[in-house]
C-alpha atoms as a PDB file:
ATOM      1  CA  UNK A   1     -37.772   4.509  22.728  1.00  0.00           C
ATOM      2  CA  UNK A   2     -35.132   1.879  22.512  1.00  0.00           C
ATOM      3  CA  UNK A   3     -35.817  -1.820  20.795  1.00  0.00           C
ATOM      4  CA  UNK A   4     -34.923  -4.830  21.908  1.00  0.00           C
ATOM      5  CA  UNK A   5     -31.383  -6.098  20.070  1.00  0.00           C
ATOM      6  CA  UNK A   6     -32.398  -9.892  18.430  1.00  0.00           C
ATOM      7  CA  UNK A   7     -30.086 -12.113  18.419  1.00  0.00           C
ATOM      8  CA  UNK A   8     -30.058 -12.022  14.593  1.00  0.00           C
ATOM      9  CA  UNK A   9     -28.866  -8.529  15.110  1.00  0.00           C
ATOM     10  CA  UNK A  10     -25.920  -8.904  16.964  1.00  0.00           C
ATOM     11  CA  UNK A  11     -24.698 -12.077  14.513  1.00  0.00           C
ATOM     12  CA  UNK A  12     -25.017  -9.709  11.641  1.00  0.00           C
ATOM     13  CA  UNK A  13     -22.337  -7.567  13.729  1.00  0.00           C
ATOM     14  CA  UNK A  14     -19.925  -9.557  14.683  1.00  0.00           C
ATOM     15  CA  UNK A  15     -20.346 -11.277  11.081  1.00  0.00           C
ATOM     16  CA  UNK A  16     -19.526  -7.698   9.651  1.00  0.00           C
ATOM     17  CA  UNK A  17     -17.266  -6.599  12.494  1.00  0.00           C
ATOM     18  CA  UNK A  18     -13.788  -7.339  10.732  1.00  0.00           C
ATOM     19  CA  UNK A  19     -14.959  -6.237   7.317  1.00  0.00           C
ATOM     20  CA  UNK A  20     -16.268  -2.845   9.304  1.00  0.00           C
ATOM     21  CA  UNK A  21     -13.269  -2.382  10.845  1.00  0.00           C
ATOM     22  CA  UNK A  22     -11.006  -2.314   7.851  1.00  0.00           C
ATOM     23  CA  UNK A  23     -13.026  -0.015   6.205  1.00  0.00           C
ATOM     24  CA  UNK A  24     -13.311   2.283   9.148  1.00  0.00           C
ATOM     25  CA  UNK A  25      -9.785   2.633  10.027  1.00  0.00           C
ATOM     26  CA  UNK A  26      -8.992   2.312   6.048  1.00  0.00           C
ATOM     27  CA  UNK A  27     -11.035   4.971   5.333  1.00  0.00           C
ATOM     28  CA  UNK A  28      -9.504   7.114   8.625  1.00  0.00           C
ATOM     29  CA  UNK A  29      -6.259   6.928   8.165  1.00  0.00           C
ATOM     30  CA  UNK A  30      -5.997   7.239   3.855  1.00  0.00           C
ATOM     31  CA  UNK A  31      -7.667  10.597   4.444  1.00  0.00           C
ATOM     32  CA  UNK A  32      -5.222  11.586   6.906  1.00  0.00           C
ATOM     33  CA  UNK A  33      -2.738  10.366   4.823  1.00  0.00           C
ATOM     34  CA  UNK A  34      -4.052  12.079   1.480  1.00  0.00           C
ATOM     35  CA  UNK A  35      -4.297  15.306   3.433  1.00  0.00           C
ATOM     36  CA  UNK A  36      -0.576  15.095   4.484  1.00  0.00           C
ATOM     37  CA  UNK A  37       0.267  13.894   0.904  1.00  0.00           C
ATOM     38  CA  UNK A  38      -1.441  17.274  -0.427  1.00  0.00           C
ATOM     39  CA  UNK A  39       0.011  19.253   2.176  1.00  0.00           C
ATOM     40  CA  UNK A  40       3.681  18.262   1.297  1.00  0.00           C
ATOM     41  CA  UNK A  41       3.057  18.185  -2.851  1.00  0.00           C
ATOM     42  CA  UNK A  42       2.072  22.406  -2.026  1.00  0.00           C
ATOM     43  CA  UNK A  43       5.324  22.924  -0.489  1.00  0.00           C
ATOM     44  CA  UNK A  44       7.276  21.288  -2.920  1.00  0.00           C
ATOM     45  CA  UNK A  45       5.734  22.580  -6.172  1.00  0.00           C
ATOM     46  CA  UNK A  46       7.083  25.951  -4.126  1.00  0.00           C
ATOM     47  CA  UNK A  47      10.666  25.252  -4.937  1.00  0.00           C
ATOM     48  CA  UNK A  48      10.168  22.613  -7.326  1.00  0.00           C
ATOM     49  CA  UNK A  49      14.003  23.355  -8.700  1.00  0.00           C
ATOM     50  CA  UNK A  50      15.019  22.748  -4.861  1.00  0.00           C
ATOM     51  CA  UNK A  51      13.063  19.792  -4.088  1.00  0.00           C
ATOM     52  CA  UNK A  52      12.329  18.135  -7.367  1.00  0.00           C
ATOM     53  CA  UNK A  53      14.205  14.643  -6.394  1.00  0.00           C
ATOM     54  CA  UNK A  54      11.742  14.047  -3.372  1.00  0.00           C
ATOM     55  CA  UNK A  55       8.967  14.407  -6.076  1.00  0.00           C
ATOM     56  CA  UNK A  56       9.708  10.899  -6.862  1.00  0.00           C
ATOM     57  CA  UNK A  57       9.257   9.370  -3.539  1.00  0.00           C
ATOM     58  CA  UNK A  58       5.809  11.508  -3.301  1.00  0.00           C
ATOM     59  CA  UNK A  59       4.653   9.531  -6.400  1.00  0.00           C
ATOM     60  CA  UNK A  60       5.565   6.226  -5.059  1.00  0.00           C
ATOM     61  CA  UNK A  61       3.793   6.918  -1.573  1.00  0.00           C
ATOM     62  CA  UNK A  62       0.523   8.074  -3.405  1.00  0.00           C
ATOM     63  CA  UNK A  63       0.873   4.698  -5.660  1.00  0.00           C
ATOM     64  CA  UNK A  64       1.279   2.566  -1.936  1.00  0.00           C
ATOM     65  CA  UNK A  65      -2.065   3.842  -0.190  1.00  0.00           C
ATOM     66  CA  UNK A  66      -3.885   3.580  -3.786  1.00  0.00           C
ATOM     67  CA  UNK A  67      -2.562  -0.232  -3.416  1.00  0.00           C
ATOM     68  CA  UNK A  68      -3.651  -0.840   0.015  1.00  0.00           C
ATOM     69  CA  UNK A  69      -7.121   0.606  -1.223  1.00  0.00           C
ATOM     70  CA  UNK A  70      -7.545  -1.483  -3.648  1.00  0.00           C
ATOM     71  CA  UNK A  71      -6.091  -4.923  -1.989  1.00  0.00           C
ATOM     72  CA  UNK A  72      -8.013  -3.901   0.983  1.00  0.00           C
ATOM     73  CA  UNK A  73     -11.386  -3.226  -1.238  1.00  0.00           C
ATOM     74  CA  UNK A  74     -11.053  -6.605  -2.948  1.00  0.00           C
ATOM     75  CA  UNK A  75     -10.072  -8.131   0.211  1.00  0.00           C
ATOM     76  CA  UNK A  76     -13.104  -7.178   2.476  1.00  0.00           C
ATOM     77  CA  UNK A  77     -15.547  -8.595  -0.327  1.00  0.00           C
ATOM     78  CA  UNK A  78     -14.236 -12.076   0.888  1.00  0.00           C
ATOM     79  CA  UNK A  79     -13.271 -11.389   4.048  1.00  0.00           C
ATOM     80  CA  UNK A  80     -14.654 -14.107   7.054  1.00  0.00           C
ATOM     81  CA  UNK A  81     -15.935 -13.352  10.399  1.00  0.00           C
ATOM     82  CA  UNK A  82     -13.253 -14.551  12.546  1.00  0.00           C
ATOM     83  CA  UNK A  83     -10.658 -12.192  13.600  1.00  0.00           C
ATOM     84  CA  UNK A  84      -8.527 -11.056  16.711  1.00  0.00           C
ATOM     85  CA  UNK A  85      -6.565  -7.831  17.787  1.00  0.00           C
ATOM     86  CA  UNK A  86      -4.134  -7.752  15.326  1.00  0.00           C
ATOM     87  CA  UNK A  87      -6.927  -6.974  12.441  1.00  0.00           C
ATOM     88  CA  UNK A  88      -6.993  -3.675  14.581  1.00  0.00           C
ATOM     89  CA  UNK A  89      -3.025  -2.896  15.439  1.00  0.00           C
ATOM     90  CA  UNK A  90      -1.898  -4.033  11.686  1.00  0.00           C
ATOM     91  CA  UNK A  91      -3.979  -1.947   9.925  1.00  0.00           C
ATOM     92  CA  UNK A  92      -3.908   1.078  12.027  1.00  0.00           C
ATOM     93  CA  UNK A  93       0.265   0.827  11.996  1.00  0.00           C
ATOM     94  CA  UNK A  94      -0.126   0.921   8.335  1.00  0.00           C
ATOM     95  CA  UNK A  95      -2.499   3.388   8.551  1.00  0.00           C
ATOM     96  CA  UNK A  96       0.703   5.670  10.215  1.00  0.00           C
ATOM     97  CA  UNK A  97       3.503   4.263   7.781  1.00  0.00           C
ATOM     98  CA  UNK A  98       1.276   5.695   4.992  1.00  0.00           C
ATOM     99  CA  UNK A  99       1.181   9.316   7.002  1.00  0.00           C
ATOM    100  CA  UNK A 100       5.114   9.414   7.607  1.00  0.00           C
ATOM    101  CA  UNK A 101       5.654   8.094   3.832  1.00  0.00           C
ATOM    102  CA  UNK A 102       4.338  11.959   3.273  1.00  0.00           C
ATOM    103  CA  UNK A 103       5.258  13.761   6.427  1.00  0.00           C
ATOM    104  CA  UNK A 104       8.986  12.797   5.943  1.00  0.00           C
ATOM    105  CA  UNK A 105       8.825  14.073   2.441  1.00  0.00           C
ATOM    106  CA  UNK A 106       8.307  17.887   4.118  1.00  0.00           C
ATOM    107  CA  UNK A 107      10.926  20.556   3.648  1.00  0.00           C
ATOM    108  CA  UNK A 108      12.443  22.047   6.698  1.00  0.00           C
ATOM    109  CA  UNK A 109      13.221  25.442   7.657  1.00  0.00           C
ATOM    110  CA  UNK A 110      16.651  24.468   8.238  1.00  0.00           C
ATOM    111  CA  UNK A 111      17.139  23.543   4.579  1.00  0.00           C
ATOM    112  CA  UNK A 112      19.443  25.684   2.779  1.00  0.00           C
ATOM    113  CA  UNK A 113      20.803  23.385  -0.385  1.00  0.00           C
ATOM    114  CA  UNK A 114      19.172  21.698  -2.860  1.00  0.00           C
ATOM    115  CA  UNK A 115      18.355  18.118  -2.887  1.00  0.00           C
ATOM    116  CA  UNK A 116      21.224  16.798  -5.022  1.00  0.00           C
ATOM    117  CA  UNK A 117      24.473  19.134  -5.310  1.00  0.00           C
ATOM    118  CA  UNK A 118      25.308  21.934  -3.026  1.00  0.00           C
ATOM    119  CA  UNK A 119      24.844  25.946  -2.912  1.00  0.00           C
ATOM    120  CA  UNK A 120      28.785  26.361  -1.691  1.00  0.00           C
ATOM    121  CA  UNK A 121      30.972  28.085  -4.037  1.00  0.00           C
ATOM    122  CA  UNK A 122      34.371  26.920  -4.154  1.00  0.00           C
ATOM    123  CA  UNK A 123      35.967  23.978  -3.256  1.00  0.00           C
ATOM    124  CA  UNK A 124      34.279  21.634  -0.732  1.00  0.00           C
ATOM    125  CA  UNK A 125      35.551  20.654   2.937  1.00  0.00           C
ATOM    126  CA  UNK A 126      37.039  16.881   2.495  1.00  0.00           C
ATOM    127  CA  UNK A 127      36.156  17.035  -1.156  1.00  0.00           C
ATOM    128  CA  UNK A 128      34.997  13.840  -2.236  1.00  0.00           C
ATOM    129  CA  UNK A 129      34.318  12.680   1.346  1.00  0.00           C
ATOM    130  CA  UNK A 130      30.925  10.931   1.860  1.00  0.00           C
ATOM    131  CA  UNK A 131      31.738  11.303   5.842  1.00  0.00           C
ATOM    132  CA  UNK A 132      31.664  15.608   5.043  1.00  0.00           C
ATOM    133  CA  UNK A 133      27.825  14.915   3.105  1.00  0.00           C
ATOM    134  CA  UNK A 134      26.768  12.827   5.843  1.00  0.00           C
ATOM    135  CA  UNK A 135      27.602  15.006   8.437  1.00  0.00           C
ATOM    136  CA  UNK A 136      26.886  18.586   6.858  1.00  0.00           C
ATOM    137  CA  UNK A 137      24.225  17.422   4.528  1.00  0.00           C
ATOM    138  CA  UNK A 138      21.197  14.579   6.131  1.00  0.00           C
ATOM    139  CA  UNK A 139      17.899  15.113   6.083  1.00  0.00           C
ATOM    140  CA  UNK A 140      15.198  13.251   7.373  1.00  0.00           C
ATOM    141  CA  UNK A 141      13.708  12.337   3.721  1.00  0.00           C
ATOM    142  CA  UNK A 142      16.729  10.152   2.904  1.00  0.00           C
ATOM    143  CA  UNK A 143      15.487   7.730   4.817  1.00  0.00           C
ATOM    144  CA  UNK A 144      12.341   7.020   2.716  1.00  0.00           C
ATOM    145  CA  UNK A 145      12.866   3.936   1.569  1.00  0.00           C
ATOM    146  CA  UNK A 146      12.999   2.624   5.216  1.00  0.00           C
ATOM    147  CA  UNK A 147       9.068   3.875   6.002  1.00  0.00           C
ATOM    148  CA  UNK A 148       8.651   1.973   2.412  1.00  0.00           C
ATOM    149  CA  UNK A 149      10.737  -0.812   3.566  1.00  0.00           C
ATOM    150  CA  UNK A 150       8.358  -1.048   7.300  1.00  0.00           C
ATOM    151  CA  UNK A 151       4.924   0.204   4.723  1.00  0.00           C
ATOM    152  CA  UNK A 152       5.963  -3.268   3.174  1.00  0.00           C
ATOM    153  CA  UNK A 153       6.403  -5.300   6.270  1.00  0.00           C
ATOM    154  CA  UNK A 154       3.440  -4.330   7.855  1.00  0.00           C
ATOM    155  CA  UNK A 155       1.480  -5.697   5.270  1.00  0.00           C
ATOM    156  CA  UNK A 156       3.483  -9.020   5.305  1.00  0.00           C
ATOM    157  CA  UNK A 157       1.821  -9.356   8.943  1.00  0.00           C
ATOM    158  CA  UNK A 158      -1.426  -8.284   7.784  1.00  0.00           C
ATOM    159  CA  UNK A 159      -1.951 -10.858   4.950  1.00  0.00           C
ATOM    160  CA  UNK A 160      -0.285 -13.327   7.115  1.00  0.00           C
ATOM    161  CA  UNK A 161      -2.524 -12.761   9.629  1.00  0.00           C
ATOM    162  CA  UNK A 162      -5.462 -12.809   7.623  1.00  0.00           C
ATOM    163  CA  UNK A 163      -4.465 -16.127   5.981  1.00  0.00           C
ATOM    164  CA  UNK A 164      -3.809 -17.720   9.313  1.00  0.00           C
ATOM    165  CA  UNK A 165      -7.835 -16.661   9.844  1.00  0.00           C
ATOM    166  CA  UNK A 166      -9.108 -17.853   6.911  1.00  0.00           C
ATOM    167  CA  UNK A 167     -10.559 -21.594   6.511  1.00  0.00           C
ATOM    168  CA  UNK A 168     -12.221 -21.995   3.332  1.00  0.00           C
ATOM    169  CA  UNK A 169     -14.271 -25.291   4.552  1.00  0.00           C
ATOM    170  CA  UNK A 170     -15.499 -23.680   7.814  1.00  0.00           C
ATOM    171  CA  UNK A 171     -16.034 -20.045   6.354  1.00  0.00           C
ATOM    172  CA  UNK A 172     -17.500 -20.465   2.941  1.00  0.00           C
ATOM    173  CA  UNK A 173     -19.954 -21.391   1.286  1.00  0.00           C
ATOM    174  CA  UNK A 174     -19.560 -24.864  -0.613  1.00  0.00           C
ATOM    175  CA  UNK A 175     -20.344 -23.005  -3.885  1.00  0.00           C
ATOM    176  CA  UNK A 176     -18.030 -20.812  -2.759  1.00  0.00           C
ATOM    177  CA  UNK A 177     -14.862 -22.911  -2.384  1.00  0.00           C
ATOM    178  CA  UNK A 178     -13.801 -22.304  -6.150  1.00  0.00           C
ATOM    179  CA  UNK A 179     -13.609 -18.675  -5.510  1.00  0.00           C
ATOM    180  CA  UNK A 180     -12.325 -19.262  -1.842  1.00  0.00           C
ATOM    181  CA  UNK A 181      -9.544 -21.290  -3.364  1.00  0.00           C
ATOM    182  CA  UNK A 182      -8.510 -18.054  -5.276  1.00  0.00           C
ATOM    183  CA  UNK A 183      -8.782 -15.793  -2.966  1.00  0.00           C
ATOM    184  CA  UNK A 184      -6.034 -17.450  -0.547  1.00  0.00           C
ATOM    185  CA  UNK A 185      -4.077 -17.444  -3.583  1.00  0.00           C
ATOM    186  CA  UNK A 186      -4.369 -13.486  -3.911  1.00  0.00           C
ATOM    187  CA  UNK A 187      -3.183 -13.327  -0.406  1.00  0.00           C
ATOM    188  CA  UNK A 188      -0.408 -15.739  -1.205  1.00  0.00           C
ATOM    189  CA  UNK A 189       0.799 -13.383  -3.668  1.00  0.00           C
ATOM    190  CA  UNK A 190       0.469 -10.051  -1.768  1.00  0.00           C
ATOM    191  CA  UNK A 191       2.310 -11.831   1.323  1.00  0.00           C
ATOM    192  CA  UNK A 192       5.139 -12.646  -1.080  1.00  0.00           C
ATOM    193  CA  UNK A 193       5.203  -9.550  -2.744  1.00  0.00           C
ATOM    194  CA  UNK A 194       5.472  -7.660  -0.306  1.00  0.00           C
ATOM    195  CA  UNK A 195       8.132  -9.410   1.327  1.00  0.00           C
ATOM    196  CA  UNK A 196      10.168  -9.032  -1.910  1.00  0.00           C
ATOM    197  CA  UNK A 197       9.124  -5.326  -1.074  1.00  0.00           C
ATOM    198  CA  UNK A 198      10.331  -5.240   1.868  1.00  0.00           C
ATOM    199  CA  UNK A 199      14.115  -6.699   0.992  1.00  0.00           C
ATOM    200  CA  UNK A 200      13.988  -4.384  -1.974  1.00  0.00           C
ATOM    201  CA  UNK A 201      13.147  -0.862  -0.017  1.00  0.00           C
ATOM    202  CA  UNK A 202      16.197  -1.754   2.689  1.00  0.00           C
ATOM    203  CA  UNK A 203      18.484  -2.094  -0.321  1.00  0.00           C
ATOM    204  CA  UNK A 204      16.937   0.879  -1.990  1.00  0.00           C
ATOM    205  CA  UNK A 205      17.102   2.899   0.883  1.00  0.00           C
ATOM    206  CA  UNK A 206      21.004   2.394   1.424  1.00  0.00           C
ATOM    207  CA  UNK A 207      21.450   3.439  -2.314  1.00  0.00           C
ATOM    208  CA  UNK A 208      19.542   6.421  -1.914  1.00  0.00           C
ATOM    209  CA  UNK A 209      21.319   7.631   0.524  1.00  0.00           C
ATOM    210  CA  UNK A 210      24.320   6.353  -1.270  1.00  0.00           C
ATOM    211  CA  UNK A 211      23.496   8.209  -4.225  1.00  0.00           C
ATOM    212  CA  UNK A 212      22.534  12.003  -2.697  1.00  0.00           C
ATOM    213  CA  UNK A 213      25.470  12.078  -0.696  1.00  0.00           C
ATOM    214  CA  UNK A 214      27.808  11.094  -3.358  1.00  0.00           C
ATOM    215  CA  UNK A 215      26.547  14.116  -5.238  1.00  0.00           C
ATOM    216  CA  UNK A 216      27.095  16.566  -2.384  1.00  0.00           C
ATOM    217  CA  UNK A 217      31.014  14.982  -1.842  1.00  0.00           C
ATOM    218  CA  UNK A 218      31.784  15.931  -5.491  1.00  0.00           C
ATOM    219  CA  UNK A 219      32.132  19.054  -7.580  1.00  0.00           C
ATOM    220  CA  UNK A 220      32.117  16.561 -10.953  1.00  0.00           C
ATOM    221  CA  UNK A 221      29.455  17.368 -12.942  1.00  0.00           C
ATOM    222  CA  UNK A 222      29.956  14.162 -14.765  1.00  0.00           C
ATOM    223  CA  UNK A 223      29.621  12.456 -11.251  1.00  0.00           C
ATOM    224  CA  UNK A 224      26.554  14.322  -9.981  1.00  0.00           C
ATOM    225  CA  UNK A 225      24.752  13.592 -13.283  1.00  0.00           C
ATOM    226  CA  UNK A 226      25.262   9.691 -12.875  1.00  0.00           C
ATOM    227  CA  UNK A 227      23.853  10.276  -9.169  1.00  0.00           C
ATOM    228  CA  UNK A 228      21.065  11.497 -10.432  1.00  0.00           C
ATOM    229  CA  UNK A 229      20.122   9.102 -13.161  1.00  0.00           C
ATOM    230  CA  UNK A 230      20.376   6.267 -10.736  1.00  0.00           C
ATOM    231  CA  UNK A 231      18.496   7.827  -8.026  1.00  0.00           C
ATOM    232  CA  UNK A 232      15.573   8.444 -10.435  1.00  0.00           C
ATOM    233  CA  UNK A 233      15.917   4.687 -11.063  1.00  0.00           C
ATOM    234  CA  UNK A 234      15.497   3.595  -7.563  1.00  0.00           C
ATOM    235  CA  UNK A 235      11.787   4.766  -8.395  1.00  0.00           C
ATOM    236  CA  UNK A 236      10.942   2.991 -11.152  1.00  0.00           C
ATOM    237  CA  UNK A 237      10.950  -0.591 -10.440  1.00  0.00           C
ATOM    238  CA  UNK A 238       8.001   0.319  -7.370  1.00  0.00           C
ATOM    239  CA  UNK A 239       6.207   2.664  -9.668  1.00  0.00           C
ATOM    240  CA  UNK A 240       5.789  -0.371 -12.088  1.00  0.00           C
ATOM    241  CA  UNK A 241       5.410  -2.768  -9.404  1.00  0.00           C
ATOM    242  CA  UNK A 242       2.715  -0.745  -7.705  1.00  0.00           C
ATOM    243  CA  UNK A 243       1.247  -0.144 -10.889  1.00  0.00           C
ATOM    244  CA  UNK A 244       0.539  -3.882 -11.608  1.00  0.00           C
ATOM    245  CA  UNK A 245      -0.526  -4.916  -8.066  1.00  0.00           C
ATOM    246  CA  UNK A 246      -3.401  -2.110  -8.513  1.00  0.00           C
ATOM    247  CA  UNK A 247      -4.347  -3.700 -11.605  1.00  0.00           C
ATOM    248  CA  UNK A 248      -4.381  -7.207 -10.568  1.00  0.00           C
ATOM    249  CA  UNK A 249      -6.348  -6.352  -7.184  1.00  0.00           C
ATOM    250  CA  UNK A 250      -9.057  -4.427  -9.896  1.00  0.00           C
ATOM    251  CA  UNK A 251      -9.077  -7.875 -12.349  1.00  0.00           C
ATOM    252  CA  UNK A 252      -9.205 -10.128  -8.980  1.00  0.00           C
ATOM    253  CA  UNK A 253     -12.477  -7.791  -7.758  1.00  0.00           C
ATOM    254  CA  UNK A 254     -13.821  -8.170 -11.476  1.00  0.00           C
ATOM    255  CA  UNK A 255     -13.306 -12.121 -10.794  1.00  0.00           C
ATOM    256  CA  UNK A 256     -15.600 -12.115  -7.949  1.00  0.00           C
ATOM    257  CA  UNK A 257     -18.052 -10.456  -9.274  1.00  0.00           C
ATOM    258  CA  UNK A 258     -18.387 -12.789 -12.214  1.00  0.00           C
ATOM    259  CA  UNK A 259     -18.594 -15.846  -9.873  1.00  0.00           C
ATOM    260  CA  UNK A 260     -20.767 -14.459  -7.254  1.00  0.00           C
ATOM    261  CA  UNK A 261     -23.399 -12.696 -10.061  1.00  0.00           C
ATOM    262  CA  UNK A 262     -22.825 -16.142 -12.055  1.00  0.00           C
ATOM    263  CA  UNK A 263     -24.009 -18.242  -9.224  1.00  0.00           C
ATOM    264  CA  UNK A 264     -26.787 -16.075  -7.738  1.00  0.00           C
ATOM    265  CA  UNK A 265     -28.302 -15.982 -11.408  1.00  0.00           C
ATOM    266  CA  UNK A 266     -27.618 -19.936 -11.735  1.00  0.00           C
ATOM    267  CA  UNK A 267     -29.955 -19.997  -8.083  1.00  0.00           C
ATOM    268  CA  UNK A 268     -32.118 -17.563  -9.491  1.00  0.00           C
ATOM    269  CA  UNK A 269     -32.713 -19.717 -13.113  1.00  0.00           C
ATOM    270  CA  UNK A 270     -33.083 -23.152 -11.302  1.00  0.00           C
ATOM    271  CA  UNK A 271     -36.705 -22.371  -9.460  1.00  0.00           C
ATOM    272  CA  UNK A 272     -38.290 -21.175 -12.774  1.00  0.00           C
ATOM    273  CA  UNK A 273     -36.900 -24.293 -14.287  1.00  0.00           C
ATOM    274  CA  UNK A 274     -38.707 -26.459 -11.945  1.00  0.00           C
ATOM    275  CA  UNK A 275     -41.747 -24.867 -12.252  1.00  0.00           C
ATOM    276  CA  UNK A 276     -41.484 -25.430 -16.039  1.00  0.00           C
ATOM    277  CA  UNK A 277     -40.750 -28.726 -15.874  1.00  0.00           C
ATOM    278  CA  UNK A 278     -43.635 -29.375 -13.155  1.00  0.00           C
ATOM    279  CA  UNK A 279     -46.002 -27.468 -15.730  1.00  0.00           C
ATOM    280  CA  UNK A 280     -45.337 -29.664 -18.728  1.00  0.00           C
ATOM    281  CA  UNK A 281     -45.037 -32.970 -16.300  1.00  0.00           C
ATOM    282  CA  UNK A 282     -48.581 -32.060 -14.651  1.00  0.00           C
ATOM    283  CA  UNK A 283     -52.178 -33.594 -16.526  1.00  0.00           C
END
């Protein structure tokens, strides 16, 4: 038998209804995500001599869905009510950039070189000619940095969105403001970052590519070596970038529990203290 709905009910759901959301399609898509992740790690520990550069870009796509789970997870602890339609596209169009960040990383049947250098004995066709590598040579994966690049721009609309919906007088608590006040500071920094992100993967990505076709066009070892080294560090200004938002977003969720768990014992202390001071007041 079916009860009536109150209408305490229903504001409890639309007062959860953003928060919900996130979480649903959050959770959703990260599995999916994770599942590709695994699926594409399997096939390149297979040939890990053949594929070992796009092991890099694997590592830096796990560390971008741990960061939108944690900036997400703090995020939805101080999220507001008030949202529109673009709390749903945002998030599930990250929700894909974190998939392809995987799927792109797959080997293909087609593939018959290795990822930096080439299989050919003998001298190369237009040796030295980054037009020959291009042309004989491109695969989908060297164009990673460009999911990274849209991964990053995605979530420039998503925290600028969710700032535009956020008014700390109207949607906190007054004990809250302290805290609120922080919190659009958070997002301030995650819609800057990521911006910076974003600038930084397009530049990235035209290295990369830069960089793995150079070492096809050459049969100089000396050459092919220095392609490597600075492809391998593309990577590590996102690993430690990545590394330190995921930090910060676990310190920022620590903050908020301090305040929150500070106040509600502060509420908790100030009854018994009137009923003290009522005891030793009273005849």
């Amino acid at each position: 038998m079916s009860s009536q709905l109150t209408v305490d009910q229903v504001a409890n759901r639309l007062s959860n209804f953003p928060l919900d959301r996130y979480l649903y399609i959050g959770s959703f898509m990260r599995s999916v995500a994770w599942a590709a992740g695994t699926y594409v790690l399997v096939e390149l520990l297979r040939h890990p001599k053949k594929y070992w550069p796009r092991l890099l870009p694997w590592m830096v796509s796990l560390l971008a869905t741990m960061v939108t789970l944690m900036t997400w997870g703090r995020g939805v602890l101080l999220t507001n009510s008030r949202a529109n339609v673009w709390d749903s596209v945002l998030p599930t169009l990250m929700g894909i950039a974190e998939v392809c960040l995987f799927a792109i990383l797959a080997p293909q049947s087609t593939e018959d070189s290795p990822d930096f250098g080439s299989i050919r004995q003998g001298p190369l066709p237009n040796q030295n000619s980054l037009r020959w590598s291009l042309d004989n040579n491109f695969r989908a994966w060297h164009l990673w940095f460009f999911i990274l690049g849209i991964h990053a721009l995605l979530a420039v609309f998503l925290v600028g969105n969710r700032i535009a919906n956020t008014l700390i007088l109207s949607d906190f608590d007054p004990q809250l403001y302290s805290l609120a006040g922080e919190y659009m500071q958070w997002m301030r920094d995650d819609k800057f970052g990521a911006t910076m992100g974003t600038f930084a993967s397009i530049i990235s990505a035209g290295l990369m590519v830069l960089f793995v076709h150079l070492s096809k066009s050459t049969e100089k070892k000396g050459v092919r070596t220095l392609c490597m080294v600075l492809y391998v560090g593309l990577f590590i200004p996102p690993i430690c970038l990545f590394r330190n938002v995921i930090l910060d977003a676990e310190r920022q969720r620590q903050r908020a529990d301090e305040v929150v768990f500070a106040l509600e014992k502060k509420s908790a202390e100030s009854p018994r203290d009137e009923v003290s001071t009522g005891t030793k007041s009273s005849p």
